[in-house]
Protein backbone atom coordinates (compact mmCIF):
# COMPACT_ATOMS: atom_id res chain seq x y z
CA UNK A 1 112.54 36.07 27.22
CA UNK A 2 111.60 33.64 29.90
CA UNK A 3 110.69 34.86 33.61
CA UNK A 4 113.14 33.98 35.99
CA UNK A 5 113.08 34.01 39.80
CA UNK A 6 115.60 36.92 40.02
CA UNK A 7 113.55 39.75 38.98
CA UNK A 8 110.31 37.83 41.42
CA UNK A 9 113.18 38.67 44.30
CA UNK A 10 113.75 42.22 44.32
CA UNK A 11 110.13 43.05 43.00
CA UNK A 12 109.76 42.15 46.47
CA UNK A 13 112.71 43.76 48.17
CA UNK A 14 114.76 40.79 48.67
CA UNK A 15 118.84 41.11 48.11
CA UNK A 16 120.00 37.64 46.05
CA UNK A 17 123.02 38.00 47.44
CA UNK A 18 121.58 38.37 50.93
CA UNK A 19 119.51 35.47 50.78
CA UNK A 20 119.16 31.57 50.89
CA UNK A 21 116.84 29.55 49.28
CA UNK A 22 115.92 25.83 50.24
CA UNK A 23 113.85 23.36 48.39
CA UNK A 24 111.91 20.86 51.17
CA UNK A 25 110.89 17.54 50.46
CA UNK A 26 108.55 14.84 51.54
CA UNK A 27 111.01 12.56 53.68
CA UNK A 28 109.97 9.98 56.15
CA UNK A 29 112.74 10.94 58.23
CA UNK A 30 115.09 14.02 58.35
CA UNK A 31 118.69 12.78 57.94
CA UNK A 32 120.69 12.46 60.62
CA UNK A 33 118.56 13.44 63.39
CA UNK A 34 115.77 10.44 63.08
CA UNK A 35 113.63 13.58 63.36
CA UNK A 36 110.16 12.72 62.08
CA UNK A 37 110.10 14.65 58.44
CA UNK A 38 107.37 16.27 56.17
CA UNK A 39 104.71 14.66 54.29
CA UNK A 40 101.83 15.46 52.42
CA UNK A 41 99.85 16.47 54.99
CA UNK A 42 102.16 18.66 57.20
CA UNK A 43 100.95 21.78 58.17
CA UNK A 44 101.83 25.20 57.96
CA UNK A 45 103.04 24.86 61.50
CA UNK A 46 105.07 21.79 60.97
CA UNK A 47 107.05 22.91 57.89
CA UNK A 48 107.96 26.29 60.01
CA UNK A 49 109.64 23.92 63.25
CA UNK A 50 111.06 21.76 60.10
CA UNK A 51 112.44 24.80 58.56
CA UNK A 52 113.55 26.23 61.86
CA UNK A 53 116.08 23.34 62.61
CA UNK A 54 118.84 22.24 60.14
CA UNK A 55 121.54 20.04 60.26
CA UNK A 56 125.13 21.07 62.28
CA UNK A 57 127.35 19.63 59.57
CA UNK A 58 128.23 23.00 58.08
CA UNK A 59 128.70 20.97 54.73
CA UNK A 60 125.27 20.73 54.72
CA UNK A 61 123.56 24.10 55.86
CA UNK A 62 126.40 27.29 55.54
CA UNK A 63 127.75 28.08 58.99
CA UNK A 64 126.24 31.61 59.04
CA UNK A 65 123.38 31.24 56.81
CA UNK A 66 122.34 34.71 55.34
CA UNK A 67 118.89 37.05 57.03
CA UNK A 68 116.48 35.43 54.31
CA UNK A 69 115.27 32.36 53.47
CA UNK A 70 113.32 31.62 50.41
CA UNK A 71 111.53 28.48 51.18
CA UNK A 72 110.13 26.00 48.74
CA UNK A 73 108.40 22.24 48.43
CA UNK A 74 109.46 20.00 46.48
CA UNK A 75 106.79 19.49 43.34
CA UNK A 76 107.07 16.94 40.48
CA UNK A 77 110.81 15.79 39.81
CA UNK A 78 112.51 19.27 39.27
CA UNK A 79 110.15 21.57 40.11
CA UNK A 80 109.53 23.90 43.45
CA UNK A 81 106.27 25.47 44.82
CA UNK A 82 106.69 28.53 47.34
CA UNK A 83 105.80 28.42 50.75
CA UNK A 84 106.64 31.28 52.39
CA UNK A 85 110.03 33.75 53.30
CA UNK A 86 111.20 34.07 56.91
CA UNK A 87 114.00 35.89 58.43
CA UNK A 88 116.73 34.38 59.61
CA UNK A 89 117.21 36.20 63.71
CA UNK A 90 119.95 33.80 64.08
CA UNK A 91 121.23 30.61 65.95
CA UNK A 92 119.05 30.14 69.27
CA UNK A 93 120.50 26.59 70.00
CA UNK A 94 122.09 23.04 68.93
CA UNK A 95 123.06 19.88 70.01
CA UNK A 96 125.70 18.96 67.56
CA UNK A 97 123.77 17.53 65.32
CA UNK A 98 121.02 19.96 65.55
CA UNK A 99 120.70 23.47 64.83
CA UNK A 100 117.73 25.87 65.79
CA UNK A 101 117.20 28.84 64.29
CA UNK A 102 115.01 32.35 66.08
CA UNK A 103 112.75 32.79 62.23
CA UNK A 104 109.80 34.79 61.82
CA UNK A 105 107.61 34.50 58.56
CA UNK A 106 108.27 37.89 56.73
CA UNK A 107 105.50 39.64 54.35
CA UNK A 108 108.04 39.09 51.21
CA UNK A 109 106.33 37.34 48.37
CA UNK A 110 103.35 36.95 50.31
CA UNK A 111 100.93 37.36 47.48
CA UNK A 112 102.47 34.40 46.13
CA UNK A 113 103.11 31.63 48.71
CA UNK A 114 101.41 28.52 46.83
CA UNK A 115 101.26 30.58 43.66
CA UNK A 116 104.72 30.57 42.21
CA UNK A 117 106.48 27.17 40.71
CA UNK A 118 109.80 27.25 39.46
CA UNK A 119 112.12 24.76 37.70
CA UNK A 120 114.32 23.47 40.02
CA UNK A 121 117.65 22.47 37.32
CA UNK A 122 119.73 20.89 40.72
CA UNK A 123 117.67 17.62 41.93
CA UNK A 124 120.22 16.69 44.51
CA UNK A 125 120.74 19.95 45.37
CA UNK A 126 118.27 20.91 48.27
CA UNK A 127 119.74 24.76 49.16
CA UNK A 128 121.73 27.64 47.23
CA UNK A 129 122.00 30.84 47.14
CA UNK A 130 119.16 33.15 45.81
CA UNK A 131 122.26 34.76 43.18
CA UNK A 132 122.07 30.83 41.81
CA UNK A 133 118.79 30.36 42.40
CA UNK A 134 117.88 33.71 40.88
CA UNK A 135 118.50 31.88 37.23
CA UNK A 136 115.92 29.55 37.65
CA UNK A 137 112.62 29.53 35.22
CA UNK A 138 109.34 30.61 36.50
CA UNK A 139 107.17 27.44 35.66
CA UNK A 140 103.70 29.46 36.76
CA UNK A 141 102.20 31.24 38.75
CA UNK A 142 98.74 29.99 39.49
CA UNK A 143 95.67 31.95 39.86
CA UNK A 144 95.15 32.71 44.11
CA UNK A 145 92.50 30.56 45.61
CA UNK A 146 89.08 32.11 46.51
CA UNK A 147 88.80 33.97 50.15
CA UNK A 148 85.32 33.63 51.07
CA UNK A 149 83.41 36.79 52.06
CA UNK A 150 83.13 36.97 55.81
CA UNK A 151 80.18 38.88 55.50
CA UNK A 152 78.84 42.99 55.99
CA UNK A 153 79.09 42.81 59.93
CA UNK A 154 82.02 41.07 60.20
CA UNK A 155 84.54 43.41 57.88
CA UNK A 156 87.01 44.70 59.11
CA UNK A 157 89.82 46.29 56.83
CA UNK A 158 92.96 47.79 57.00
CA UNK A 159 93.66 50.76 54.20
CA UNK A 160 96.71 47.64 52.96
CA UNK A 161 93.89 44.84 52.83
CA UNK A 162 90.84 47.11 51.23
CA UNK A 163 93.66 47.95 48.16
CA UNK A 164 94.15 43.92 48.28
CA UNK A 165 90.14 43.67 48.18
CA UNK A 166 89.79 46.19 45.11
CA UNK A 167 92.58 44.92 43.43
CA UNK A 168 93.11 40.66 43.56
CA UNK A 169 91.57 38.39 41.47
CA UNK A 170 90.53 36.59 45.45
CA UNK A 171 88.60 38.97 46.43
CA UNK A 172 86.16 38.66 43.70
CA UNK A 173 83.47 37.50 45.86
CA UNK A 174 83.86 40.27 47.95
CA UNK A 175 83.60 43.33 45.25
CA UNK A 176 80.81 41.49 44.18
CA UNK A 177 79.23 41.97 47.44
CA UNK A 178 79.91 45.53 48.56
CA UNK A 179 78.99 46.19 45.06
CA UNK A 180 75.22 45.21 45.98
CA UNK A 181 74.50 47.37 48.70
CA UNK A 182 74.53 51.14 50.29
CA UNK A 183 75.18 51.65 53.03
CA UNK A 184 76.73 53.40 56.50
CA UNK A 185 80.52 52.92 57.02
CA UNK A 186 83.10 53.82 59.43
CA UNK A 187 86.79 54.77 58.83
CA UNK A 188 88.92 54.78 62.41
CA UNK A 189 92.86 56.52 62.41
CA UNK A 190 94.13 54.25 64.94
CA UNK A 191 96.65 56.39 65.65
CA UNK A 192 94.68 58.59 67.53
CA UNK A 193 91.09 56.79 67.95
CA UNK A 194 88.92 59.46 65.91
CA UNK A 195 86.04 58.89 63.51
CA UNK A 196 85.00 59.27 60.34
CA UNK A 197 81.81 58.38 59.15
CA UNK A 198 80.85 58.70 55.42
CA UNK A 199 77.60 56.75 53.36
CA UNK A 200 77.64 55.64 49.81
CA UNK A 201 74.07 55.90 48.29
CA UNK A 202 72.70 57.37 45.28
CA UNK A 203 75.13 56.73 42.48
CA UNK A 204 78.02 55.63 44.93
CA UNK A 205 77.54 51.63 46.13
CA UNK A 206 79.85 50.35 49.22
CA UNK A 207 82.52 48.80 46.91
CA UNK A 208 82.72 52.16 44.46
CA UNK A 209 82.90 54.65 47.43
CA UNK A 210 85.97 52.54 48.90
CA UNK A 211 87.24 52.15 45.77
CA UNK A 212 88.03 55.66 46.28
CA UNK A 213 89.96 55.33 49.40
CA UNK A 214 91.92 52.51 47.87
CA UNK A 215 93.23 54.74 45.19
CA UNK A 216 93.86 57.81 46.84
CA UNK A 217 93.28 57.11 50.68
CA UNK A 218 90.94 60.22 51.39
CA UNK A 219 87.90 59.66 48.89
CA UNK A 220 87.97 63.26 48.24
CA UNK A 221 87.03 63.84 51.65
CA UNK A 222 88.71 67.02 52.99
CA UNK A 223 88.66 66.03 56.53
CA UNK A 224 90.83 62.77 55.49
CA UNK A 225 93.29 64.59 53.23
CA UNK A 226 96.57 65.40 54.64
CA UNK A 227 96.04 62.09 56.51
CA UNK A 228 98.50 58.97 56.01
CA UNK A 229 95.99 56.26 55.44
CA UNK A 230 98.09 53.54 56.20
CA UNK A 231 96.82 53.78 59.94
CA UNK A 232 93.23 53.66 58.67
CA UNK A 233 90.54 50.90 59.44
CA UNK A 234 87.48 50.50 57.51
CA UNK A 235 84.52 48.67 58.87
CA UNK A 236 80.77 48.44 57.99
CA UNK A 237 77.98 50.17 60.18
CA UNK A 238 74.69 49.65 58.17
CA UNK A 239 74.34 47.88 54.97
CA UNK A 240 71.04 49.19 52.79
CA UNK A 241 69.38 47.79 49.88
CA UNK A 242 69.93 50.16 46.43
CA UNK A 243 66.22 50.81 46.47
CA UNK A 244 66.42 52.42 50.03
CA UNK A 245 64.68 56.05 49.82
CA UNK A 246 68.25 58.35 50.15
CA UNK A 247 66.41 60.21 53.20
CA UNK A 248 66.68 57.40 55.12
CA UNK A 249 70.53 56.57 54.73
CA UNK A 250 70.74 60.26 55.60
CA UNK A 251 68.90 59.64 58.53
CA UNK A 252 71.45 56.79 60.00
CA UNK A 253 74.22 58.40 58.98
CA UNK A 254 73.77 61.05 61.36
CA UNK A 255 72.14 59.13 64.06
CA UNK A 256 75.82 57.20 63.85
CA UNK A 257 77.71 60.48 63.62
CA UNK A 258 75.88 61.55 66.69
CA UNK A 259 76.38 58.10 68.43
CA UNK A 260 80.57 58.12 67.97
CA UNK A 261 80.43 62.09 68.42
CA UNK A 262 82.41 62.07 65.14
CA UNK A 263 81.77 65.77 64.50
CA UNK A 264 82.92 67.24 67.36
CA UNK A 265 85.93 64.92 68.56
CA UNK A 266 86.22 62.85 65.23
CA UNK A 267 86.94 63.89 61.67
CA UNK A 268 83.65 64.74 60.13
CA UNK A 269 82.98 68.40 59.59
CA UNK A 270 78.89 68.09 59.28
């Protein structure tokens, strides 16, 4: 059985029948409005302002449009890429021909924003509602494009992005990396501002020690169980090549545990 867009939309907590999806496409002009339109070269910031205004003829664009927009480009003849989902915070102003609209880009679908392609089966038709649009055939989903590493001193993850770094098929480069060195790292609650500082050496590189927090959020550390992760933030201290003697990432790891006073007003327990 074929993949449609329906099942796409509540994998990612989106209500069909709570949502609107519109189709853009390359125009010289918007209608009406003699409002400069998009082109192949629009940016992310001009399709949101183009997406944010829409026509006043309610036999155009519904007259209370629903919370969520699913918003495509045009691709090909009939078929659709995603670029992103916003909410709809309602009306802010028009001019009678005009219509602005308060959006915000949501996290919905996020992992697929200039992935997914569907067919689109109405040409002419430029917005429906996600129940009709639900129907449609997933064309593809292509593979995400490459994030480059930013490197060891500049990482800086949330517990949400380092499952996203041991998980996507983007982040190769990055495993790849943390997989070639030991090192000293540094785990932060930002709720509160304490602490943690742990090493991976030995056995243990950088990427398979916080492959461990991605899966369970504590690493089997006892100080970080009990502990929602999701206000976690994992950053880099001191990176060490494998052949480093283990005495001396033992060494930094307490001159840093000394440094942040992580044992007495942090979470480490030694």
């Amino acid at each position: 059985m074929a993949l449609t867009l329906g099942p796409l939309l509540i994998d990612a907590g989106i209500d069909p029948a709570r949502a609107l999806v519109i189709r853009h496409a390359f125009a010289q002009e918007s209608e009406e409005s003699g409002l400069t339109g998009l082109h192949a070269n629009s940016t992310h910031t001009e399709i949101f302002e183009y997406t944010r205004r829409q026509s006043a003829n309610t036999r155009s664009f519904p007259a209370a449009p629903p919370p969520v927009w699913v918003v495509f480009i045009k691709e090909g003849g009939d078929q659709a890429r995603l670029w992103s989902v916003v909410e709809n915070r309602g009306e802010s102003s028009t001019n009678g021909i005009i219509r602005t609209f308060d959006i915000a880009e949501t996290d919905h679908m996020a992992d697929l924003r200039n992935r997914l392609v569907i067919g689109w089966r109405s040409p002419r038709t430029w917005r429906m509602s996600a129940a009709t649009a639900a129907r449609y055939p997933v064309v593809g989903i292509a593979d995400a494009e490459p994030i480059p590493f930013p490197g060891f001193d500049r990482l800086v993850l949330s517990h949400v992005e380092l499952q996203a770094v041991m998980r996507e098929h983007r982040y190769a480069s990055w495993r790849t990396a943390l997989a070639s060195v030991f090192g000293i790292y540094l785990i932060t609650d930002t709720r509160d501002g304490r602490h943690y500082v742990g090493k991976a050496d030995g056995v243990e590189s950088i990427r398979q020690r916080w492959s461990a927090y991605a899966t369970n959020g504590h690493g089997g550390n006892v100080e970080l169980r009990g502990l929602n992760p999701v206000g976690f933030r994992f950053s880099l201290l001191r990176v060490f090549d494998p052949s480093t003697p283990t005495r001396d990432i033992d060494v930094a790891e307490s001159h840093f545990k000394d440094a942040l006073d992580s044992r007495r007003h942090g979470l480490n327990r030694n």
